[in-house]
C-alpha atoms as a PDB file:
ATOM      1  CA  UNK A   1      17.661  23.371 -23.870  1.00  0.00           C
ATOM      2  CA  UNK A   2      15.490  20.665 -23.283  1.00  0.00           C
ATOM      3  CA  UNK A   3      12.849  19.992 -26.136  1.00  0.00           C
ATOM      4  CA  UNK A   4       8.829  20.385 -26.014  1.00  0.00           C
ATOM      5  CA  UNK A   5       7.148  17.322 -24.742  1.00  0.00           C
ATOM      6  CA  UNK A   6       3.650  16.905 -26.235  1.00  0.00           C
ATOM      7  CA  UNK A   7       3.235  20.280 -26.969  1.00  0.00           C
ATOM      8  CA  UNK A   8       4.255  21.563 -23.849  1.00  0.00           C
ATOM      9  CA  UNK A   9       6.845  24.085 -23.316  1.00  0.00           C
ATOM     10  CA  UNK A  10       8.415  23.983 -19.703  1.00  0.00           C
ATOM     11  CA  UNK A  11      11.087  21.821 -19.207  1.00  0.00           C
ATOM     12  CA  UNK A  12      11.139  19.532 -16.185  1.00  0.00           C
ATOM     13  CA  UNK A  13      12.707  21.314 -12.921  1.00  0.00           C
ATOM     14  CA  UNK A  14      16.525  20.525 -12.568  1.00  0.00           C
ATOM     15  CA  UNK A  15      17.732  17.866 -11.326  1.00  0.00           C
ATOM     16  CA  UNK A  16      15.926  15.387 -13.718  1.00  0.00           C
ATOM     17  CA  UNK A  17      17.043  13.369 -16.587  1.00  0.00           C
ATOM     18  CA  UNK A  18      15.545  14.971 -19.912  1.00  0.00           C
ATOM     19  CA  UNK A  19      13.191  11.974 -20.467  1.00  0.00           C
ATOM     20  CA  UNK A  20       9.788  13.265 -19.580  1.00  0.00           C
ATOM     21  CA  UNK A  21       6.372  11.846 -20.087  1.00  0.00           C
ATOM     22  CA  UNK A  22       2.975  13.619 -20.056  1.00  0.00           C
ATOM     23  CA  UNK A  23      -0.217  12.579 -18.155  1.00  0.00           C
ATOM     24  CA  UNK A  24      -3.504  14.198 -17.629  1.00  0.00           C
ATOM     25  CA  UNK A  25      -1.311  17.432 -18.138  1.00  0.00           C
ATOM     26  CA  UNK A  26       1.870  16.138 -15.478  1.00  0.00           C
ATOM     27  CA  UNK A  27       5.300  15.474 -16.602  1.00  0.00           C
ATOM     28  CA  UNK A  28       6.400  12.220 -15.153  1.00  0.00           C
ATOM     29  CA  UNK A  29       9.972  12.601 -14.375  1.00  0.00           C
ATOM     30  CA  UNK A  30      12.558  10.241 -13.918  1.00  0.00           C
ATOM     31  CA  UNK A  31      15.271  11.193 -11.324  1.00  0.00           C
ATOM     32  CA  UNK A  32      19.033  10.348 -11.861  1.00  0.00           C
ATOM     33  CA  UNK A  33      18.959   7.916  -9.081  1.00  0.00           C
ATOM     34  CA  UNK A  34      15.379   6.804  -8.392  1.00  0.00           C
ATOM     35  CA  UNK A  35      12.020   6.603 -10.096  1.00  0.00           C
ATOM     36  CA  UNK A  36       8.951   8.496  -8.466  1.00  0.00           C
ATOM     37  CA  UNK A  37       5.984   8.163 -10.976  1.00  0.00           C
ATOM     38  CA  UNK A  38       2.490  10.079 -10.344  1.00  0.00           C
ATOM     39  CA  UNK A  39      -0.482  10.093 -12.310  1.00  0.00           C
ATOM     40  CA  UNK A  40      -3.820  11.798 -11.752  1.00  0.00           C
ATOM     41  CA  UNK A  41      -7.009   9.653 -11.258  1.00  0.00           C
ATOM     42  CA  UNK A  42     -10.832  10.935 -11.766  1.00  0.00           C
ATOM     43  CA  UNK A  43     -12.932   9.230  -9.221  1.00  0.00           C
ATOM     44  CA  UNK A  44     -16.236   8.283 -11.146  1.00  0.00           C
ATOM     45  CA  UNK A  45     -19.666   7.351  -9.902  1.00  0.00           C
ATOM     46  CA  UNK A  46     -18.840   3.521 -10.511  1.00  0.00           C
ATOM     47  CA  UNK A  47     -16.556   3.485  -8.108  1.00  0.00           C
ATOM     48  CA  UNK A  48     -17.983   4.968  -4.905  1.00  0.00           C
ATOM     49  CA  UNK A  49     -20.151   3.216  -2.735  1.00  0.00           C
ATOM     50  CA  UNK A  50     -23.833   4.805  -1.091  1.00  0.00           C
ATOM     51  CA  UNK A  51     -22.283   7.683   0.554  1.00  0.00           C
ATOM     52  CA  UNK A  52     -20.401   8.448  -2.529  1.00  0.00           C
ATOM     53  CA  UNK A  53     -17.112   7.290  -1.259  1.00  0.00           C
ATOM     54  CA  UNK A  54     -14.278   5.564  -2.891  1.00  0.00           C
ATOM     55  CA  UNK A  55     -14.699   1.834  -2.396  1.00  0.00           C
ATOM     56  CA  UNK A  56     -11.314   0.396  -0.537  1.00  0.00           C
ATOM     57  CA  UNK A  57     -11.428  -2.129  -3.698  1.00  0.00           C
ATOM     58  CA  UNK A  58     -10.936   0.925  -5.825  1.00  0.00           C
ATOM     59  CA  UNK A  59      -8.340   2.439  -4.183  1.00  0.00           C
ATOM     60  CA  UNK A  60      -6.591  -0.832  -4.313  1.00  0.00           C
ATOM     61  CA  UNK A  61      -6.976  -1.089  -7.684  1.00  0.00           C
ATOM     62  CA  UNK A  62      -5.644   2.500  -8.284  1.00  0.00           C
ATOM     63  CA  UNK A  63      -2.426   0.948  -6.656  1.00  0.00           C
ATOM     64  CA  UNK A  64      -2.222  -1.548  -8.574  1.00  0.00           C
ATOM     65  CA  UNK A  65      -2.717  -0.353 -11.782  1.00  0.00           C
ATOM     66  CA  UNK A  66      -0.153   2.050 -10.706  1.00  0.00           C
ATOM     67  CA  UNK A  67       2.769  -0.169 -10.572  1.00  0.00           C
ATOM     68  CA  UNK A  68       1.610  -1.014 -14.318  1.00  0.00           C
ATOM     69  CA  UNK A  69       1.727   2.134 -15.240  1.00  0.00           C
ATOM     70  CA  UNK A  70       5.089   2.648 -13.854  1.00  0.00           C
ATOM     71  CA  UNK A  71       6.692  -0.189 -15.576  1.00  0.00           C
ATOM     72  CA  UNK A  72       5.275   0.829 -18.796  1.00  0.00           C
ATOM     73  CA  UNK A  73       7.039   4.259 -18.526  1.00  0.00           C
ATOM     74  CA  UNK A  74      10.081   2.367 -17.729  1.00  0.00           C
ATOM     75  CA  UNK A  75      10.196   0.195 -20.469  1.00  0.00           C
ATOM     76  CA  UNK A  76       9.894  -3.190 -18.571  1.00  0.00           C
ATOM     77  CA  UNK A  77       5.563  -3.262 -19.110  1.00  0.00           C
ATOM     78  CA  UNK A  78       3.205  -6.227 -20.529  1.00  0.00           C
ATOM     79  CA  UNK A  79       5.112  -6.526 -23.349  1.00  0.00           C
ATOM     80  CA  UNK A  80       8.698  -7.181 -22.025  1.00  0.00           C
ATOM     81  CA  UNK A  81       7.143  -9.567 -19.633  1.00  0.00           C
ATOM     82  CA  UNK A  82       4.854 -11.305 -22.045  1.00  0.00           C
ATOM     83  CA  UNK A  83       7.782 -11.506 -24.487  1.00  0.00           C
ATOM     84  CA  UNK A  84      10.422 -12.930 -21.891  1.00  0.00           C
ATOM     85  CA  UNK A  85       7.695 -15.290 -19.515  1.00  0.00           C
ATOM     86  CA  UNK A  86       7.978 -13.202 -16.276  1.00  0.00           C
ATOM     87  CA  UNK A  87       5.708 -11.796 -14.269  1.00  0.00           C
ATOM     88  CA  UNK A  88       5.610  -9.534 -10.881  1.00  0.00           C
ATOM     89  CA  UNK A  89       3.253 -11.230  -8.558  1.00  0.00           C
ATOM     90  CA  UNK A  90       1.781  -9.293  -5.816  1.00  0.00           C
ATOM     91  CA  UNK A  91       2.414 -11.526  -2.387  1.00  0.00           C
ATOM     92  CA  UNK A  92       1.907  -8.297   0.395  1.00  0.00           C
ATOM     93  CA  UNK A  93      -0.153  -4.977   1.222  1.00  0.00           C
ATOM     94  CA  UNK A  94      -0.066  -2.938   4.404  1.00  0.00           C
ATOM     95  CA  UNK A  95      -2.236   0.008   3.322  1.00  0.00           C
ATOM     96  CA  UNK A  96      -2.957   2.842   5.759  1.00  0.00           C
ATOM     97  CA  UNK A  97      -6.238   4.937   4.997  1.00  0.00           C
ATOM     98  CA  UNK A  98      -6.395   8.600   6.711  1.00  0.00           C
ATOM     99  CA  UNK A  99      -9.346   9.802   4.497  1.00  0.00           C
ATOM    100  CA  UNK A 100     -11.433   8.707   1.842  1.00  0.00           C
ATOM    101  CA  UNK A 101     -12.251  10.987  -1.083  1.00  0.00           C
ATOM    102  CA  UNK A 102     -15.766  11.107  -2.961  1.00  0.00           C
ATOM    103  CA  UNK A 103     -16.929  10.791  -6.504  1.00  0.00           C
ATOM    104  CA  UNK A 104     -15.522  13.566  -8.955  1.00  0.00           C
ATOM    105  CA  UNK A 105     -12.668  14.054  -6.657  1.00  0.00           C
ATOM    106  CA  UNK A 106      -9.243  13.916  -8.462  1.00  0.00           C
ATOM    107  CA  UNK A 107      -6.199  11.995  -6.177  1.00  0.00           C
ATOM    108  CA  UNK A 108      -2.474  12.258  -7.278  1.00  0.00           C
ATOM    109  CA  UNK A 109      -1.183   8.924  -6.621  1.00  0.00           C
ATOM    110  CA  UNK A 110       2.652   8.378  -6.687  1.00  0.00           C
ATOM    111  CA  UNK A 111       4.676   5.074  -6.722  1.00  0.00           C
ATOM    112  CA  UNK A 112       8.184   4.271  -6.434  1.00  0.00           C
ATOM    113  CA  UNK A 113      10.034   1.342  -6.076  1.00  0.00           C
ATOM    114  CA  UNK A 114      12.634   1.658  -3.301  1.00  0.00           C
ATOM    115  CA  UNK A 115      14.760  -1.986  -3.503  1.00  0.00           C
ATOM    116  CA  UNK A 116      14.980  -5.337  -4.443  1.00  0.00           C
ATOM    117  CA  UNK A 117      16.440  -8.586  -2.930  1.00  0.00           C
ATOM    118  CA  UNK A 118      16.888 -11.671  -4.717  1.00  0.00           C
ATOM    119  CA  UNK A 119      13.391 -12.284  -6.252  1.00  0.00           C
ATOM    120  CA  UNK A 120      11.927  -9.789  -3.842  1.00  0.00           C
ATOM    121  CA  UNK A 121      10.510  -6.190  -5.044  1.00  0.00           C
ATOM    122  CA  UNK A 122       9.389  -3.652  -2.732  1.00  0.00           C
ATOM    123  CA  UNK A 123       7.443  -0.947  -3.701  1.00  0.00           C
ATOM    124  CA  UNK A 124       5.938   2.249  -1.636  1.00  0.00           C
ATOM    125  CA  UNK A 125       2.826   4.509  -2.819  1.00  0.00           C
ATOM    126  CA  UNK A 126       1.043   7.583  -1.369  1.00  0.00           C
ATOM    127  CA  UNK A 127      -2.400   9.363  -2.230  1.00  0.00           C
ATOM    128  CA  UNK A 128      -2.744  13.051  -1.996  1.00  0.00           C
ATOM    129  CA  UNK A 129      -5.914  15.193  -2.779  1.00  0.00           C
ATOM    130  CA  UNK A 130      -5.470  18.438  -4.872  1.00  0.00           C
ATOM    131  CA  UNK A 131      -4.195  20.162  -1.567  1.00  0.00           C
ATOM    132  CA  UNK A 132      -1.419  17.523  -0.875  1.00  0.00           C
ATOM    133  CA  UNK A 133      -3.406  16.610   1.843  1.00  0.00           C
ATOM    134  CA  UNK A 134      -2.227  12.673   2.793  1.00  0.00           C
ATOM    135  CA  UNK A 135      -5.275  10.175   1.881  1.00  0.00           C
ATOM    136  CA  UNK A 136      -3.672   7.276   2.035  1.00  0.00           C
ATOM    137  CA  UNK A 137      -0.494   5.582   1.911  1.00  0.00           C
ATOM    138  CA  UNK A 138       0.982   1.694   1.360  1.00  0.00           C
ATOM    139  CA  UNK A 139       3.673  -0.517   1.321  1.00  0.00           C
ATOM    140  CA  UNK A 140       4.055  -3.751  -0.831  1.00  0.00           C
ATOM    141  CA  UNK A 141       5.665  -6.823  -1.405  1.00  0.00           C
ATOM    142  CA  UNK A 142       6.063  -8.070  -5.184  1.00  0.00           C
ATOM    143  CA  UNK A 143       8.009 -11.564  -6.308  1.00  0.00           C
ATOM    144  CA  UNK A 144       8.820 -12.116  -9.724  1.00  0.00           C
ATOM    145  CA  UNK A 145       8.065 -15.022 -11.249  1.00  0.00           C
ATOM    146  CA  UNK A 146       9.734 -17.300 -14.138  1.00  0.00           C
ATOM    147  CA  UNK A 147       6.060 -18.118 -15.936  1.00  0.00           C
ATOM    148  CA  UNK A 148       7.079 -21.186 -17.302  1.00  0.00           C
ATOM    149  CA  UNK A 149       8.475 -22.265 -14.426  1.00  0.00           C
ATOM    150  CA  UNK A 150       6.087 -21.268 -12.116  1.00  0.00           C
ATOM    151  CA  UNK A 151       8.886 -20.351  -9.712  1.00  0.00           C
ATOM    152  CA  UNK A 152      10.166 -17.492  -8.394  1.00  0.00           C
ATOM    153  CA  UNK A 153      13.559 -15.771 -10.302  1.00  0.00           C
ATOM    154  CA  UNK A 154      15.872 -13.317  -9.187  1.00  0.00           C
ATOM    155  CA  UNK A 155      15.545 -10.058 -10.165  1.00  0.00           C
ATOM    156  CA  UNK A 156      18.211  -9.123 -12.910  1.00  0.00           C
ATOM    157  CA  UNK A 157      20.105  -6.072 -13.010  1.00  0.00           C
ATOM    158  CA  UNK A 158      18.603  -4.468 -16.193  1.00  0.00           C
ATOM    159  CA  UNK A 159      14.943  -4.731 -14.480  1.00  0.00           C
ATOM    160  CA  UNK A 160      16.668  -2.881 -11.532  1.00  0.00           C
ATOM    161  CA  UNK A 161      18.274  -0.422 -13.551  1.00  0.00           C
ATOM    162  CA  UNK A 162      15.250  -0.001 -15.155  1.00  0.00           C
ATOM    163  CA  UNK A 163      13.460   1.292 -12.387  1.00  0.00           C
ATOM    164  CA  UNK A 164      16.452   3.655 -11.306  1.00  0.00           C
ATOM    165  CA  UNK A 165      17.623   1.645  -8.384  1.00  0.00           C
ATOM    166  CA  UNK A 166      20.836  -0.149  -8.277  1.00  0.00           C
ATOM    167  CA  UNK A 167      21.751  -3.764  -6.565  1.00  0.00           C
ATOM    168  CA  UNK A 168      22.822  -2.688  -3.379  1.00  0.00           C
ATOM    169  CA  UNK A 169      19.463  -1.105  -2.468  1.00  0.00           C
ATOM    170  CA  UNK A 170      18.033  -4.082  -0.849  1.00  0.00           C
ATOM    171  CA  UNK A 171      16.949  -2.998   2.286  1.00  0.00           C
ATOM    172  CA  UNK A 172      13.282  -5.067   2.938  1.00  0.00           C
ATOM    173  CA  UNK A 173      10.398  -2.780   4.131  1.00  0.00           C
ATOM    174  CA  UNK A 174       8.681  -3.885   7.114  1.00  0.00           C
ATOM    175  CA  UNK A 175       5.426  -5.077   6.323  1.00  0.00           C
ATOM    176  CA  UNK A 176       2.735  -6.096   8.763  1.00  0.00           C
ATOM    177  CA  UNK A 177       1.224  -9.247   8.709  1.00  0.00           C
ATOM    178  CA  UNK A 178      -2.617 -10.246   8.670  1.00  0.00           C
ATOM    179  CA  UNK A 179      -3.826 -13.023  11.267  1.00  0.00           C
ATOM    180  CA  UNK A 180      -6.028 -15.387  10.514  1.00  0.00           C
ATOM    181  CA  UNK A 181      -9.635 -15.727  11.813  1.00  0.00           C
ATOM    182  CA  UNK A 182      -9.725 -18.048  14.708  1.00  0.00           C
ATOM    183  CA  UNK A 183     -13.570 -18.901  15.181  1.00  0.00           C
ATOM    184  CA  UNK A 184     -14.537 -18.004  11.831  1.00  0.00           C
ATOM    185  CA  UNK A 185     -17.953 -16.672  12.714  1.00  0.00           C
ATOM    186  CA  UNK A 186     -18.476 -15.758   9.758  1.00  0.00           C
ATOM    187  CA  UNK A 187     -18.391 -18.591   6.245  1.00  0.00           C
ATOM    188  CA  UNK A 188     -19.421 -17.578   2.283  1.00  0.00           C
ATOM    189  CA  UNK A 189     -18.510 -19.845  -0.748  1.00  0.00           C
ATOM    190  CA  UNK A 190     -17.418 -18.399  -4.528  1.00  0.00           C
ATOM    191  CA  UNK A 191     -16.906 -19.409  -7.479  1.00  0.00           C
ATOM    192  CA  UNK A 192     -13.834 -18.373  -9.733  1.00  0.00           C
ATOM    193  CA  UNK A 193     -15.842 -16.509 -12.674  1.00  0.00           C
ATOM    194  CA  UNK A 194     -14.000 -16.006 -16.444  1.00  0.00           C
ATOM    195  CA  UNK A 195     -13.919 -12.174 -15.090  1.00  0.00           C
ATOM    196  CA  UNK A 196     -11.747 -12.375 -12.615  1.00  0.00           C
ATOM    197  CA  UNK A 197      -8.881 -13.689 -14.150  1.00  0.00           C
ATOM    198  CA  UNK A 198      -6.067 -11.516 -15.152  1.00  0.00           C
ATOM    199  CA  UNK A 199      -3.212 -11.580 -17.688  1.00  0.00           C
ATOM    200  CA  UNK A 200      -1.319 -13.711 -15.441  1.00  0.00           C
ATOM    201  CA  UNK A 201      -4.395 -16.334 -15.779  1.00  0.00           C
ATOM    202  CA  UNK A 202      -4.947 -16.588 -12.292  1.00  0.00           C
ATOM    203  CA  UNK A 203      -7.777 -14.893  -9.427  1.00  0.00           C
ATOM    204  CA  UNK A 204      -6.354 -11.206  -9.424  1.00  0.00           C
ATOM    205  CA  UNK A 205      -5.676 -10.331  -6.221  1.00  0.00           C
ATOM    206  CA  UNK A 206      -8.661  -7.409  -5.882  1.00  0.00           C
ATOM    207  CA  UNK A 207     -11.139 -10.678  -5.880  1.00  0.00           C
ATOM    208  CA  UNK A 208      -9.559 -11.968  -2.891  1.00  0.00           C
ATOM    209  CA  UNK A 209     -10.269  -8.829  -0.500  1.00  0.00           C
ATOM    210  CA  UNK A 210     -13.710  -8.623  -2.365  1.00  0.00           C
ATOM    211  CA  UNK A 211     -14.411 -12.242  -1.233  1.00  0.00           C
ATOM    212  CA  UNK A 212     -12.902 -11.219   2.293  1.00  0.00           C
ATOM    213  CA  UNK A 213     -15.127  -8.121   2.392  1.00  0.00           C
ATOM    214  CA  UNK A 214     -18.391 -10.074   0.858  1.00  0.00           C
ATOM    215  CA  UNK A 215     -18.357 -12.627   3.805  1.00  0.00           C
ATOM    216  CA  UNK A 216     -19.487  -9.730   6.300  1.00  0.00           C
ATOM    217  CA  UNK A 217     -22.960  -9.358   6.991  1.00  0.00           C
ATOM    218  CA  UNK A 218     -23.291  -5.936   5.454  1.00  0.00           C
ATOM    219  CA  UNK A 219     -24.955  -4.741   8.662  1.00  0.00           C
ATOM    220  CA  UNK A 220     -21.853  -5.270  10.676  1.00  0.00           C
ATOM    221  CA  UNK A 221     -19.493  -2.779   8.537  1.00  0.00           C
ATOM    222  CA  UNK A 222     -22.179  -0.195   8.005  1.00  0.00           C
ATOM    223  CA  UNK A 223     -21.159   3.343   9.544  1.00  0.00           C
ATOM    224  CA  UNK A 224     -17.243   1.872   9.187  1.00  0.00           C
ATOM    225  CA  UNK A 225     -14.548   2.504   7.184  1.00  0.00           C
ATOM    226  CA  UNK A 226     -11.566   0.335   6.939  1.00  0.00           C
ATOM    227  CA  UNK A 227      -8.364   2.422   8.132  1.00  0.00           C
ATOM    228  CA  UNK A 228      -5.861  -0.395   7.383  1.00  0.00           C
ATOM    229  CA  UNK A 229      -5.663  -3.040   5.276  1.00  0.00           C
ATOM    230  CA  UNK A 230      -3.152  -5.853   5.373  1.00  0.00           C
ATOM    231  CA  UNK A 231      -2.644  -8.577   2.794  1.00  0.00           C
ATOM    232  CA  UNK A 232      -0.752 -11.842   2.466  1.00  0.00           C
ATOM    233  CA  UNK A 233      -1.662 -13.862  -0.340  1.00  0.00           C
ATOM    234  CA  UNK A 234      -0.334 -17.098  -0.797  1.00  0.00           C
ATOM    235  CA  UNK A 235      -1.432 -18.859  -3.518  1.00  0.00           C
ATOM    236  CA  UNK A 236      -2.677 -18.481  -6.927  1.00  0.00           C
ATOM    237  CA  UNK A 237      -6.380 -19.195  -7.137  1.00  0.00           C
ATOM    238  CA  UNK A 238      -7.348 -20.567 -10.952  1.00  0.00           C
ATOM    239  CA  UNK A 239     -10.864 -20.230 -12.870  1.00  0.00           C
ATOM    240  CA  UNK A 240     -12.749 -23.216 -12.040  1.00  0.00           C
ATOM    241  CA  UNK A 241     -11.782 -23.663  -8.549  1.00  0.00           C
ATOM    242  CA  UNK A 242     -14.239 -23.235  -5.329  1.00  0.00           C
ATOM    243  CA  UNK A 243     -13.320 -20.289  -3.145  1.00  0.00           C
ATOM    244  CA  UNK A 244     -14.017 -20.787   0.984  1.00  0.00           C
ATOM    245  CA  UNK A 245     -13.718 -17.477   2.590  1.00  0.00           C
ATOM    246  CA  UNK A 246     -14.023 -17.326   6.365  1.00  0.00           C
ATOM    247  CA  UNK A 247     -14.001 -14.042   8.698  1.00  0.00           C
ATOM    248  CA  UNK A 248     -14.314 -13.018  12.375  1.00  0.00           C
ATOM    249  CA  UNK A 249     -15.407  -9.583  13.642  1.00  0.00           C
ATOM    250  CA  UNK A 250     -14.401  -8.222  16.804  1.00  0.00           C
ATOM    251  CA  UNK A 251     -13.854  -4.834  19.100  1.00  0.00           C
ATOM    252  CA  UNK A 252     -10.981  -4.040  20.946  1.00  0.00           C
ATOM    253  CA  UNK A 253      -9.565  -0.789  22.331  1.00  0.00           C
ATOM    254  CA  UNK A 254      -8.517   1.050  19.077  1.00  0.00           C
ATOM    255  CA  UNK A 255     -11.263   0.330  17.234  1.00  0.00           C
ATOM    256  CA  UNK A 256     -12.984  -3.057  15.135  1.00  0.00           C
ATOM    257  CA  UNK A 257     -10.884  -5.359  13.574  1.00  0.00           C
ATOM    258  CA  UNK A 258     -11.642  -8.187  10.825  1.00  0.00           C
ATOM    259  CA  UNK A 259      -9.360 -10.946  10.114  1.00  0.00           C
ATOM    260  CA  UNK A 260      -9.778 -13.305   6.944  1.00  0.00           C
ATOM    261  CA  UNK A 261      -8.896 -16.675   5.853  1.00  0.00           C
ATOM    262  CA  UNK A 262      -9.618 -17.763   1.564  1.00  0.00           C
ATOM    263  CA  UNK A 263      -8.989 -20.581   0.644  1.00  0.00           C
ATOM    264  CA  UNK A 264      -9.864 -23.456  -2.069  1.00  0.00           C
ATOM    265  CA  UNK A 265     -10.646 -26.450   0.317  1.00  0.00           C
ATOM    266  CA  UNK A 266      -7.142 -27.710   0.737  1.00  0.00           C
ATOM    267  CA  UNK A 267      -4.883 -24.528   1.304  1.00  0.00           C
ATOM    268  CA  UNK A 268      -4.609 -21.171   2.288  1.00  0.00           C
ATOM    269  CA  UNK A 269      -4.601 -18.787  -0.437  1.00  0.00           C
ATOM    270  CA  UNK A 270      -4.936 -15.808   1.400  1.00  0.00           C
ATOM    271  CA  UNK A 271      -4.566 -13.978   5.029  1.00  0.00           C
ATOM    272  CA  UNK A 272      -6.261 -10.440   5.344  1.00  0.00           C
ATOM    273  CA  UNK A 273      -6.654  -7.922   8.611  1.00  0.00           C
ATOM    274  CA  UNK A 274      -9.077  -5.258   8.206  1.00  0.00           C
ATOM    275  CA  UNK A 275      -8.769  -2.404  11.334  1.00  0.00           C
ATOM    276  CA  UNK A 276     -12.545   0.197  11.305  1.00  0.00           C
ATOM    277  CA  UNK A 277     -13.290   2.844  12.539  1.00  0.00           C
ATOM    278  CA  UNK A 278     -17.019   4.532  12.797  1.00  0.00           C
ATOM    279  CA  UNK A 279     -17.540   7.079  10.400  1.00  0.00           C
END
């Protein structure tokens, strides 16, 4: 029989391993072959913009702090890499919006990692509203990097394992790239504050589409909302450092489309393509 977890006295449905984990009042289950993990998110007033919508920021931020989540259930969280200097560095998004939910709304997002290659991880998520309606969905890229190195290092088997996956599931996802802004019509300057660095002491990568975003006059994206988001970030962007972020805005027949260049002067840090629609 399996045991209580947390005070909680149905087991996980069959099929599952008997480690269980509780969140928000979910078990998080790990399969015998892969690892789906979901957790429930509150959307709070802090978070919405002025027609009480979830900010695209914040949903990208859900993401992310789902795949930390996800490695802390499995064992391989901040601690593992702090302890053994590695790091998983986000280098891609392609993030498909179908609906945005509002403030006080709760959103089940899941995450699961579905292979690696080499130094490569791949990771998929979806967003679902209390229905199971589809809000959003996204694939990623991840690399993992030896810290003191500063290079990138295979993935070994026991981070694999970890995750539930095995060596031979190394199928790539297809990811979409961003293209770069070719008249930049559009030019703002930043500076790298002491807030915006993360435990891997670098720009996280939520400033860089907040820099993308900030360079549009806000008049241009008003009575839009972004329906796709693609990300290729390129290099690490340090405290100190001056941040040039250029942008062109343009219509075409399936809607408006951004594109995005950041950089620090000398090279591209970052490519981003935003596709709107009108609300």
């Amino acid at each position: 029989m399996v045991p209580a977890v947390f005070g909680l006295s149905r087991p996980p449905a069959a099929g599952y391993d008997i480690t269980a984990f509780l969140l928000r009042g979910y078990y998080i289950v790990r399969k015998k072959k892969t690892m789906a993990y979901t957790h429930t998110y509150d959307i709070p007033y802090f978070l919405v913009d002025r027609h009480r919508k979830l900010r695209v920021t914040a949903l990208m931020q859900f993401l992310e702090d789902m795949a930390i989540r996800h490695s802390e259930v499995c064992g391989v969280g901040l601690d593992h890499y702090e302890e053994n200097q590695v790091a998983w560095v986000l280098a891609k998004w392609d993030i498909t919006i179908h609906s945005y939910p509002g403030f006080n709304q709760q959103v089940h997002v899941t995450t699961q990692p579905v292979s690696f290659r080499n130094f490569f991880g791949f990771r998929q998520y979806k967003m679902k509203d209390d229905n199971g309606t589809l809000l959003a969905e996204a694939s990623s890229l991840w690399i993992f990097i030896d810290l003191k190195k500063k290079k990138p290092v295979r993935v070994s088997e026991e981070m694999i394992n970890a995750f539930g996956l095995t060596p031979d599931q190394n199928k790539p996802l297809p990811i979409k790239a961003p293209e770069a802004p070719e008249k930049k019509q559009y030019e703002s300057r930043f500076a790298i504050r002491p807030g915006d660095i993360d435990t891997n002491k670098h720009a996280n990568n939520i400033r860089f589409v907040e820099w993308a975003l900030n360079t549009l006059p806000p008049e241009l994206i008003d009575g839009k909302r972004a329906t796709r988001v693609m990300v290729d970030y390129r290099k690490e962007l340090l405290y100190g450092e001056e941040v040039f972020s250029f942008a062109d805005f343009f219509e075409d027949k399936s809607g408006y489309i951004s594109n995005h260049l950041i950089s620090n002067g000398q090279k591209n840090a970052c490519l981003l393509t935003f596709m709107w629609k009108e609300t």
